[in-house]
Protein backbone atom coordinates (compact mmCIF):
# COMPACT_ATOMS: atom_id res chain seq x y z
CA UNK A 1 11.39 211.99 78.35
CA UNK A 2 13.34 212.57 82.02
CA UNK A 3 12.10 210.31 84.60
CA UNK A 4 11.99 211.85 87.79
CA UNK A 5 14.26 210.06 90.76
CA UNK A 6 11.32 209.86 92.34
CA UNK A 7 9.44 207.66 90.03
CA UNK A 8 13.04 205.86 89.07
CA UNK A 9 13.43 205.09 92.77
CA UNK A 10 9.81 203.45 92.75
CA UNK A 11 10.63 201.41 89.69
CA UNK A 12 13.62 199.82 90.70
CA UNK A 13 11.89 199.11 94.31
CA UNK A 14 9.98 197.21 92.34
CA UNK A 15 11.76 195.01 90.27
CA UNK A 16 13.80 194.39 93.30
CA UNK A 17 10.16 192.94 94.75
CA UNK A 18 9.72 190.90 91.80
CA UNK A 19 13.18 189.32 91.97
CA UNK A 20 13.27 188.78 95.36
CA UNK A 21 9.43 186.76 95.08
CA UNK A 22 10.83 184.58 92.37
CA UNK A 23 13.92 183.56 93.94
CA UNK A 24 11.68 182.56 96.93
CA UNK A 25 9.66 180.57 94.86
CA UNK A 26 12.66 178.80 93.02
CA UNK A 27 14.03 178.47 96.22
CA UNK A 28 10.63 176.49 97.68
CA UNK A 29 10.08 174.12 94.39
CA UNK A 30 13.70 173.21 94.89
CA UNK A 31 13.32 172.44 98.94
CA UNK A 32 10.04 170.67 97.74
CA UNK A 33 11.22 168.36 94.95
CA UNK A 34 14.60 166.94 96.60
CA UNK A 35 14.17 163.86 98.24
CA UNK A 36 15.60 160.81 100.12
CA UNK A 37 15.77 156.92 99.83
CA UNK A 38 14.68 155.50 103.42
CA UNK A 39 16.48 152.91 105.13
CA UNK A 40 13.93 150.05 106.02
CA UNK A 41 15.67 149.02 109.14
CA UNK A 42 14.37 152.12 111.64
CA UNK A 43 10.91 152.53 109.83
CA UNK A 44 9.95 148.94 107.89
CA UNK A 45 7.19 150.37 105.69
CA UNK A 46 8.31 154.12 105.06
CA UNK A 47 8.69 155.35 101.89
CA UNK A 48 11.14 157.92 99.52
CA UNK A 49 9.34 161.14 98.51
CA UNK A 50 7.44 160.77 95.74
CA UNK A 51 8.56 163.57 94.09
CA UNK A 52 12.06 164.19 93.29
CA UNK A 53 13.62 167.06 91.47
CA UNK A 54 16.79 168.95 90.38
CA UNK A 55 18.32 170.63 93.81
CA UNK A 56 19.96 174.20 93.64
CA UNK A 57 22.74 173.64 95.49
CA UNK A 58 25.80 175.11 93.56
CA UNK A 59 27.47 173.06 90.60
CA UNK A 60 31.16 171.96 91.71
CA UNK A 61 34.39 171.17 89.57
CA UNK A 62 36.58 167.99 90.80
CA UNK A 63 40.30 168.77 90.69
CA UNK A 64 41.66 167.73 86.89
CA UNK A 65 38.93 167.82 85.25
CA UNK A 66 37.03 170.60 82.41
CA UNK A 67 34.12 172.78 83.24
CA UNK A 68 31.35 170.93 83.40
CA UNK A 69 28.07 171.24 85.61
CA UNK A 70 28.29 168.61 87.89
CA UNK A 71 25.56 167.25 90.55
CA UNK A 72 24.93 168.88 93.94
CA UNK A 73 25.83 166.09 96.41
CA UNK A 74 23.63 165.91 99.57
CA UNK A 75 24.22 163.12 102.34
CA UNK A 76 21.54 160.47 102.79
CA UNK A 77 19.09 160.95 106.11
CA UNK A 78 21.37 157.29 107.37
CA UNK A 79 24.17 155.83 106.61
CA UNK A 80 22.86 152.47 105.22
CA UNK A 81 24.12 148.71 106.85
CA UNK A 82 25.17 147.09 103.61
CA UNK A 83 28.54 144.36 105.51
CA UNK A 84 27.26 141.24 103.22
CA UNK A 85 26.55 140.61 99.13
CA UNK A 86 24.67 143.40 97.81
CA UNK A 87 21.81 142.82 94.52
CA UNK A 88 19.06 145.99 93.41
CA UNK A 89 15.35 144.80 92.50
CA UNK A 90 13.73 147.12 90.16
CA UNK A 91 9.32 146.78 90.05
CA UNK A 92 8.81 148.80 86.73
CA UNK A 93 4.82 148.38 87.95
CA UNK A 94 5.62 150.50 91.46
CA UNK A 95 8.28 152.61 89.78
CA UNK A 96 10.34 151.42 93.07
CA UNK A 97 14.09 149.89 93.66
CA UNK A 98 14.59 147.69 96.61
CA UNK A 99 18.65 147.37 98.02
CA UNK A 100 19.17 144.33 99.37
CA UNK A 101 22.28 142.92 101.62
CA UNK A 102 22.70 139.08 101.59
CA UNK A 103 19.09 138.64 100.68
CA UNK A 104 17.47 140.80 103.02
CA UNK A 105 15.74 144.22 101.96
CA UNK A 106 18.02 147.60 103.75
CA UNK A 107 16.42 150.40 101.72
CA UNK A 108 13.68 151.89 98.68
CA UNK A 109 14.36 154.32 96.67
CA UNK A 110 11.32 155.77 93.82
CA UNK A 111 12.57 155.84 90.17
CA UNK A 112 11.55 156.60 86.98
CA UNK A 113 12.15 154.08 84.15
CA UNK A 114 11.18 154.57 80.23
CA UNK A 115 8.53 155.85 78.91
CA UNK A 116 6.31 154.49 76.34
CA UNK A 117 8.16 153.67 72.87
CA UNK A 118 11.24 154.05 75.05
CA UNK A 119 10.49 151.08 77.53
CA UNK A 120 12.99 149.78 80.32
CA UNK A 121 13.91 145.98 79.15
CA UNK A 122 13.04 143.74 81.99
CA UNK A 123 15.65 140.80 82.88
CA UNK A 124 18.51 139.76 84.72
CA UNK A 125 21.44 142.23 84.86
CA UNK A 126 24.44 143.24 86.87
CA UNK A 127 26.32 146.07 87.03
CA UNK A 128 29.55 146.08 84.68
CA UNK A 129 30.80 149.80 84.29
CA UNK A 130 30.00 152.98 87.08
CA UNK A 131 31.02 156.50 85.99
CA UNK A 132 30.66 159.29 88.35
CA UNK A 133 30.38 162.48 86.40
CA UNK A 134 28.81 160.19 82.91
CA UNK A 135 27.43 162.53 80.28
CA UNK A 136 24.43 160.91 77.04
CA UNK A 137 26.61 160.39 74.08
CA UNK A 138 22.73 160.26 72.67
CA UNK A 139 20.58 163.07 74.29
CA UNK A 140 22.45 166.46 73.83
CA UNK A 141 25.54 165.65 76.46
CA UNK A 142 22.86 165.17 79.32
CA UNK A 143 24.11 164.77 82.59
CA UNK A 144 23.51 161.11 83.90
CA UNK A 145 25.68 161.26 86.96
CA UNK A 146 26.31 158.51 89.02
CA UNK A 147 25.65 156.58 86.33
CA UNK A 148 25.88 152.58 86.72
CA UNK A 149 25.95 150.53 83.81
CA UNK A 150 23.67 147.70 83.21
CA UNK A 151 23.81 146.45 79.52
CA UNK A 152 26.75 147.81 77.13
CA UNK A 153 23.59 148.91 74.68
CA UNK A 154 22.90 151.78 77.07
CA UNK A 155 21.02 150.86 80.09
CA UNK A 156 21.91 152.22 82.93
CA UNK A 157 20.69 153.53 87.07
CA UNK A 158 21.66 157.24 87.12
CA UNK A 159 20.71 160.45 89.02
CA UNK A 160 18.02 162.02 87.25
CA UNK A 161 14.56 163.88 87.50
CA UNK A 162 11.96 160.83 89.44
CA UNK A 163 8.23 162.45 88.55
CA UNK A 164 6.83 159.58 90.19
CA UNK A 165 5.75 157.83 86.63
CA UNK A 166 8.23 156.53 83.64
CA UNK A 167 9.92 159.30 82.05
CA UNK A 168 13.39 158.12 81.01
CA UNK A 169 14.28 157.32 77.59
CA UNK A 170 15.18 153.30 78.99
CA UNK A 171 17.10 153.91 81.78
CA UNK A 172 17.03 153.87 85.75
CA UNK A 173 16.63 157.10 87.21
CA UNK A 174 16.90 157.15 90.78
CA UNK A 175 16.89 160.37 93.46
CA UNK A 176 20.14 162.32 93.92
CA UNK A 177 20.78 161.88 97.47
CA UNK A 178 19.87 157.91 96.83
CA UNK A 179 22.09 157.86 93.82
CA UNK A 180 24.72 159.04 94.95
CA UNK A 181 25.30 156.73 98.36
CA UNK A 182 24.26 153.30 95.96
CA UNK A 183 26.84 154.46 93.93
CA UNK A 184 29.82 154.72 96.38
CA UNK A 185 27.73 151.19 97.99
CA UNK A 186 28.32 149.06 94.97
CA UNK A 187 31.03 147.38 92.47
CA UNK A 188 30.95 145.87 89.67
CA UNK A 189 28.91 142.72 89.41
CA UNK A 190 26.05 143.43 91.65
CA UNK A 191 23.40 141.68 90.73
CA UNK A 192 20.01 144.25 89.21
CA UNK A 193 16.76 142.12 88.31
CA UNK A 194 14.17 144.18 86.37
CA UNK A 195 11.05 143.10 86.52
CA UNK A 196 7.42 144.04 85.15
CA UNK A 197 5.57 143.37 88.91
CA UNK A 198 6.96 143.51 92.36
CA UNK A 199 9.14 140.23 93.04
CA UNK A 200 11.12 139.60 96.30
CA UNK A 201 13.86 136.67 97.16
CA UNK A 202 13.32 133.74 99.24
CA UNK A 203 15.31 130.91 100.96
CA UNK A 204 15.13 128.13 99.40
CA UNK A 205 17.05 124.77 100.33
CA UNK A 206 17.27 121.89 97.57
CA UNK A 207 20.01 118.83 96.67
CA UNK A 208 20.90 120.31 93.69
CA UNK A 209 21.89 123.62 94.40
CA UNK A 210 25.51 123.86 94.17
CA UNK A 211 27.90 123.16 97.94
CA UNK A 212 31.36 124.61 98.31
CA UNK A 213 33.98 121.87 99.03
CA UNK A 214 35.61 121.53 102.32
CA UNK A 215 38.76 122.70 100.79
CA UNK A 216 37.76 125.94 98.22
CA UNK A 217 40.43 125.75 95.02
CA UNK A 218 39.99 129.23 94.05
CA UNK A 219 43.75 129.22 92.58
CA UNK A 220 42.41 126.51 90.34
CA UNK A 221 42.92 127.19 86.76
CA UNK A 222 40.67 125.51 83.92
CA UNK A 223 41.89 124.20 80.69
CA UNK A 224 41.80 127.47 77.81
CA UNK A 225 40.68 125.23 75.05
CA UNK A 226 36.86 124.21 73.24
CA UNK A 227 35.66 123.77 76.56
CA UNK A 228 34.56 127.15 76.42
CA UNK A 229 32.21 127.37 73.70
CA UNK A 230 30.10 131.04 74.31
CA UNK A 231 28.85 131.66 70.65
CA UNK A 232 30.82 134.04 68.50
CA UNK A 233 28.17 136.04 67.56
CA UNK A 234 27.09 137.07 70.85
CA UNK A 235 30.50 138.34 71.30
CA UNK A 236 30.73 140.15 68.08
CA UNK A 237 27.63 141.95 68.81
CA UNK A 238 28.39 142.45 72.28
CA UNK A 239 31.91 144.36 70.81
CA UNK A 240 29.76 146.23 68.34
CA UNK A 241 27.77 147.79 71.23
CA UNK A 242 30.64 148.52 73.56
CA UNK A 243 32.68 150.26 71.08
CA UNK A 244 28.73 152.66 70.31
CA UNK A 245 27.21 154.99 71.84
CA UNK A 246 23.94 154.49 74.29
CA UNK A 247 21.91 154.83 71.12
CA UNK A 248 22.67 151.32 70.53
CA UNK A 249 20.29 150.43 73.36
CA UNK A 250 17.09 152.01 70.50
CA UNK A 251 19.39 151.42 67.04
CA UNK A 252 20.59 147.64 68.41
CA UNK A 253 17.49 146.19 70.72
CA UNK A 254 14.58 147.71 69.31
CA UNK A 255 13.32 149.34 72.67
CA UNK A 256 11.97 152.71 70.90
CA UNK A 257 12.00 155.46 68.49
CA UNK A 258 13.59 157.28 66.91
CA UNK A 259 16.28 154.87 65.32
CA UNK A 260 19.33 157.56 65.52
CA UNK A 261 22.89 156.34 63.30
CA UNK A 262 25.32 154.71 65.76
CA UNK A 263 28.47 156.97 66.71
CA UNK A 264 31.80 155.84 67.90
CA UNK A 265 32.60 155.98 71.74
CA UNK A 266 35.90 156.25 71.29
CA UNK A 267 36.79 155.38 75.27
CA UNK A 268 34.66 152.13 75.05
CA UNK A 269 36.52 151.68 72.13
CA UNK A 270 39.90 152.19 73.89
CA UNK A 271 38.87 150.07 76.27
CA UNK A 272 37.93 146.80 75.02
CA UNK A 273 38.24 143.55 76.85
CA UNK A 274 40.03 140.92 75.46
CA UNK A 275 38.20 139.53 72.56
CA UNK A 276 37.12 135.93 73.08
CA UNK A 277 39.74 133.07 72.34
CA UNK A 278 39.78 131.15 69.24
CA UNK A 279 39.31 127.51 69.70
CA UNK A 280 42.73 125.97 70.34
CA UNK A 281 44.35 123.48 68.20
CA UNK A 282 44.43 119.61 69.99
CA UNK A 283 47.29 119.81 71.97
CA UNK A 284 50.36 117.05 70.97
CA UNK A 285 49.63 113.55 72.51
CA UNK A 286 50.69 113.66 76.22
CA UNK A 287 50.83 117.38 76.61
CA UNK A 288 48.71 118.95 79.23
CA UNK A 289 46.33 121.45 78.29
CA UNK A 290 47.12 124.70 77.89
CA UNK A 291 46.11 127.23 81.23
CA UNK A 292 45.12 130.64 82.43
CA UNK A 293 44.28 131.90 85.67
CA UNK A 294 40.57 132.36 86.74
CA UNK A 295 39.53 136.20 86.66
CA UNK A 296 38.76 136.91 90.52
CA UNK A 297 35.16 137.46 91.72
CA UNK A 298 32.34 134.70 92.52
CA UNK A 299 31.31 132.39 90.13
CA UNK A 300 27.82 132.58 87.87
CA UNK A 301 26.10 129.82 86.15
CA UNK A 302 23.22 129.95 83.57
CA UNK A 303 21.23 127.17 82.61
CA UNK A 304 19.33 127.29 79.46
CA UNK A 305 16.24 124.88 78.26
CA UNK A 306 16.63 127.02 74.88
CA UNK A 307 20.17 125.91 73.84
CA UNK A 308 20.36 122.84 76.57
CA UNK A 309 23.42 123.86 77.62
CA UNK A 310 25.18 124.91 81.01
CA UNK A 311 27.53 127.81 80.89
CA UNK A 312 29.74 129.55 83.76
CA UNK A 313 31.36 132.46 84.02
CA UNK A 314 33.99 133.86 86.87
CA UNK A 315 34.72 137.60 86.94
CA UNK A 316 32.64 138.85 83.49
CA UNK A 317 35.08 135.99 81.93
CA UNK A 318 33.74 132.86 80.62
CA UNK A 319 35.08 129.34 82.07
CA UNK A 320 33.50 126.71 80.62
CA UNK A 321 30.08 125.01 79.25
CA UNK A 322 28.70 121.43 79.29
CA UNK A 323 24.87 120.20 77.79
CA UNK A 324 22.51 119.73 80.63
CA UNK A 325 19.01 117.41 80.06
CA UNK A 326 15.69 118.74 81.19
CA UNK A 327 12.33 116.53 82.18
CA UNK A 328 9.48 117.47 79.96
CA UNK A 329 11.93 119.87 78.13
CA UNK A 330 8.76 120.69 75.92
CA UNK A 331 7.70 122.65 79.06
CA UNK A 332 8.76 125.81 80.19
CA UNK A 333 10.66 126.85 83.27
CA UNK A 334 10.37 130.67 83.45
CA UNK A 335 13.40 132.59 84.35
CA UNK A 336 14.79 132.06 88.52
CA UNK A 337 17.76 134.01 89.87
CA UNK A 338 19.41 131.78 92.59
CA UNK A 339 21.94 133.57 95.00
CA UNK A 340 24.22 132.22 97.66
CA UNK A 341 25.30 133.93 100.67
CA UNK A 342 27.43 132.60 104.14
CA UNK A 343 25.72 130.67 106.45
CA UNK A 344 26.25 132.32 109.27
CA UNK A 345 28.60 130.05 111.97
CA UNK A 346 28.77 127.40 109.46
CA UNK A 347 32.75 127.61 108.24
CA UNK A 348 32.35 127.96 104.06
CA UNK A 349 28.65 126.80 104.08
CA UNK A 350 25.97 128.99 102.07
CA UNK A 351 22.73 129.40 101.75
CA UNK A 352 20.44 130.03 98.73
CA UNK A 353 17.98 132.22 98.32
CA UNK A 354 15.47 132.79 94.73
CA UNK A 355 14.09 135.19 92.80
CA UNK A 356 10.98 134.12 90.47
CA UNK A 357 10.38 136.39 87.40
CA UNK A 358 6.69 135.30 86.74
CA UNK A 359 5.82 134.47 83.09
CA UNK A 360 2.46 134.20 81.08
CA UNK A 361 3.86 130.40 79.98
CA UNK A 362 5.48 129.09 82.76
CA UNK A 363 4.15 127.55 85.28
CA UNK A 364 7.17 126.02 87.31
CA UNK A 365 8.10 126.54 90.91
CA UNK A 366 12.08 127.58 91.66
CA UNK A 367 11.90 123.77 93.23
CA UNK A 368 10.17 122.00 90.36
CA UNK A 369 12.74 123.94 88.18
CA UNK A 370 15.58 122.37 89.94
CA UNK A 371 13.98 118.70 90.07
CA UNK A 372 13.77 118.69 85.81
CA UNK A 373 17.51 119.68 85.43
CA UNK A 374 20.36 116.67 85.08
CA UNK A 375 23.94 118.28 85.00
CA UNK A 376 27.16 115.83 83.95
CA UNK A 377 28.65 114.99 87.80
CA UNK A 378 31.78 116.03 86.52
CA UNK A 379 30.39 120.03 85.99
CA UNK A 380 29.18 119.88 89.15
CA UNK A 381 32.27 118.90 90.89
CA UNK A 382 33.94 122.08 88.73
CA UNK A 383 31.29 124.62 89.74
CA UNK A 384 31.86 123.08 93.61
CA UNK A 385 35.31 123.86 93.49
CA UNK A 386 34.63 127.20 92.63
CA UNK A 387 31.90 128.15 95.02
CA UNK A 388 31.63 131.18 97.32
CA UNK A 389 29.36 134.03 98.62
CA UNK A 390 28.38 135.77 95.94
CA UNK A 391 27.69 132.76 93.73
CA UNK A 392 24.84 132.90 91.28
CA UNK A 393 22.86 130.48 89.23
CA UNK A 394 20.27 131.90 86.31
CA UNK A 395 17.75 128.98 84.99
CA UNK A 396 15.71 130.54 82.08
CA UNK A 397 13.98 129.26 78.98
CA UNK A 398 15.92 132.19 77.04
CA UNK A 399 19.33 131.23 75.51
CA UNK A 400 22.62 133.87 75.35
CA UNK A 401 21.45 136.89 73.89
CA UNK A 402 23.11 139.51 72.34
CA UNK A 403 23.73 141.60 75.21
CA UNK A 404 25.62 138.41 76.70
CA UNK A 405 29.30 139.10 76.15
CA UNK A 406 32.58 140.74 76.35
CA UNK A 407 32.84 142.17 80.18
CA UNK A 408 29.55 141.12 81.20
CA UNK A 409 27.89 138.32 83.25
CA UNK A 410 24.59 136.37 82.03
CA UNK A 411 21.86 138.86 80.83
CA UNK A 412 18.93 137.70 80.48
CA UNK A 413 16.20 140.05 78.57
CA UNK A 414 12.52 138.74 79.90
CA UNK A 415 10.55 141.36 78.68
């Protein structure tokens, strides 16, 4: 049948109608879902938008590198005031992050964490690997761009879809516009506390949090012998999961199902830190001890009433350990995060602040906690000498997990 151009006029004014109608509308849902952190410092109490979706802004390809759809990139509403030591608190219960620079809160930022039988582990953390343009290795090449690494299992804080409820499959999403300025904020070893409710640091002040000395011996080095006695499993297992994929996070920790088969990551792989040193032979009467410089970056200590032990760590790299005695050590001391940042005007002085995970068995105040613990003199002349801003010092009841190893600093999983 001949269609008269007419009629064939008519019909293709109309499609043109149609098209034009739902461009519009993908046009508004995209305007409608793409949102911004807000900084705290101009408005205290104001709030990302609770909804955050995928923006249309054309995909872009960075010089040297395949076809691949990368993320729009929008500039925050501010430029946020981040000068002193950075850390991220995570409330899984308001689905919020909090940035915070030397202790005091700078922005908030919605996310959406995992869902149910894919749950977001709640602990202690830090950031050990960022990846701009990072692509699932477990869920069909999905883009997780500005991805920072939390756990070498397969948590991570990416750029992702933020519904305003958990969605992920166990990691961090987090708002593309907010994404992308935390991720060109940060390095590696920012501290990231997870936590079930909404927790907040404090100063605290106490005689046996750790003092920088007068004279800082940061070109120290320590003795590569015993002294450093990190368990050999929690490095083998912590090798096993950097050389995997992120399905090691479900396959290795349990966190949900389905149970897929480990594959190879062959750059992880590649890229393996140095595995961890055998223990040396006793040197020959009269020799000194054998040395190796300290990795750069501030030191970390974790104390733990599980294993009664005190172990520290400088740049992902373990220095030494030495046993520590607890008061009451049938009671326990929940998990505290200690920080230390410059006292203002006060030469190398710093001052402390704490975070308090609360537990259903533990009972202790970050002050009690300190009064219980008795470390050798001797450990905490070492850890003096090595003080800084920056400094951390974990007190849990949990001992060194699995996740607890090669290029990493103390995780602790709370649940």
């Amino acid at each position: 049948m001949q269609i008269s151009p007419r009629l064939q006029s008519a019909q293709i004014s109309s499609a043109n109608r149609r098209l034009a109608a739902m461009a519009a509308g993908c046009a508004l849902l995209c305007t409608a879902t793409t949102g911004h952190a807000v900084p705290l410092a101009p408005q205290p109490n104001a709030m990302a938008l609770p909804e955050i979706g995928r923006s249309s802004t054309p995909a872009q390809r960075p010089a040297g590198q395949s076809l691949v759809a990368l993320p729009p990139v929008k500039p925050a509403a501010k430029e946020l005031d981040a000068k002193g030591t950075l850390s991220i608190i995570v409330s899984l219960e308001k689905q919020q992050l909090t940035l915070y620079s030397d202790g005091e809160p700078i922005a908030r930022s919605p996310v959406s964490s995992g869902k149910p039988g894919h749950e977001t582990p709640a602990g202690v953390f830090s950031i050990i690997e960022k990846d701009r343009w990072h692509h699932s290795n477990l869920y069909d090449d999905a883009p997780m761009y500005f991805m920072q690494r939390i756990t070498w299992s397969g948590v991570a804080l990416h750029q992702g879809i933020v519904p305003n409820h958990p969605a992920s499959h166990g990691c961090v999403r987090l708002p593309e516009a907010f994404a992308h300025q935390l991720w060109g904020m940060t390095k590696p070893g920012v501290r990231v506390i997870i936590a079930r409710g909404d927790v907040a640091p404090v100063d605290i002040s106490h005689p046996r949090l750790f003092a920088p000395r007068h004279e800082p011996l940061e070109a120290k080095a320590e003795p590569s012998s015993a002294a450093v006695q990190i368990p050999e499993m929690a490095f083998a297992m912590s090798r096993l999961r950097y050389a995997t994929s992120d399905s090691a996070m479900i396959a290795g920790m349990s966190f949900g199902k389905p149970s897929p088969t480990l594959t190879t990551n062959q750059r992880f792989a590649d890229n393996l830190a140095e595995p961890a040193a055998p223990v040396d032979a006793a040197p020959p009467a009269g020799a000194a001890p054998a040395q190796k410089p300290l990795k750069p970056g501030p030191v970390s200590v974790f104390i733990s009433r599980k294993e009664g032990r005190l172990f520290v760590r400088k740049g992902f790299a373990p220095v030494f350990d030495a046993p520590v005695t607890f008061d009451h050590p049938e009671r326990p001391l929940g998990t505290h995060v200690f920080s230390a940042y410059a006292a203002a005007g006060e030469g190398n002085a710093v001052r402390w602040t704490v975070v308090s995970i609360p537990s259903a068995t533990a009972t202790s105040s970050a002050a009690d906690t300190l009064d219980r613990i008795s470390i050798p003199r001797d450990a905490v002349e070492r850890i003096s000498d090595l003080m800084s801003p920056g400094a951390s010092l974990v007190v849990s009841d949990q001992g060194l997990g699995p996740e607890t190893g090669v290029g990493t600093d103390f995780i602790v999983l709370t649940h």
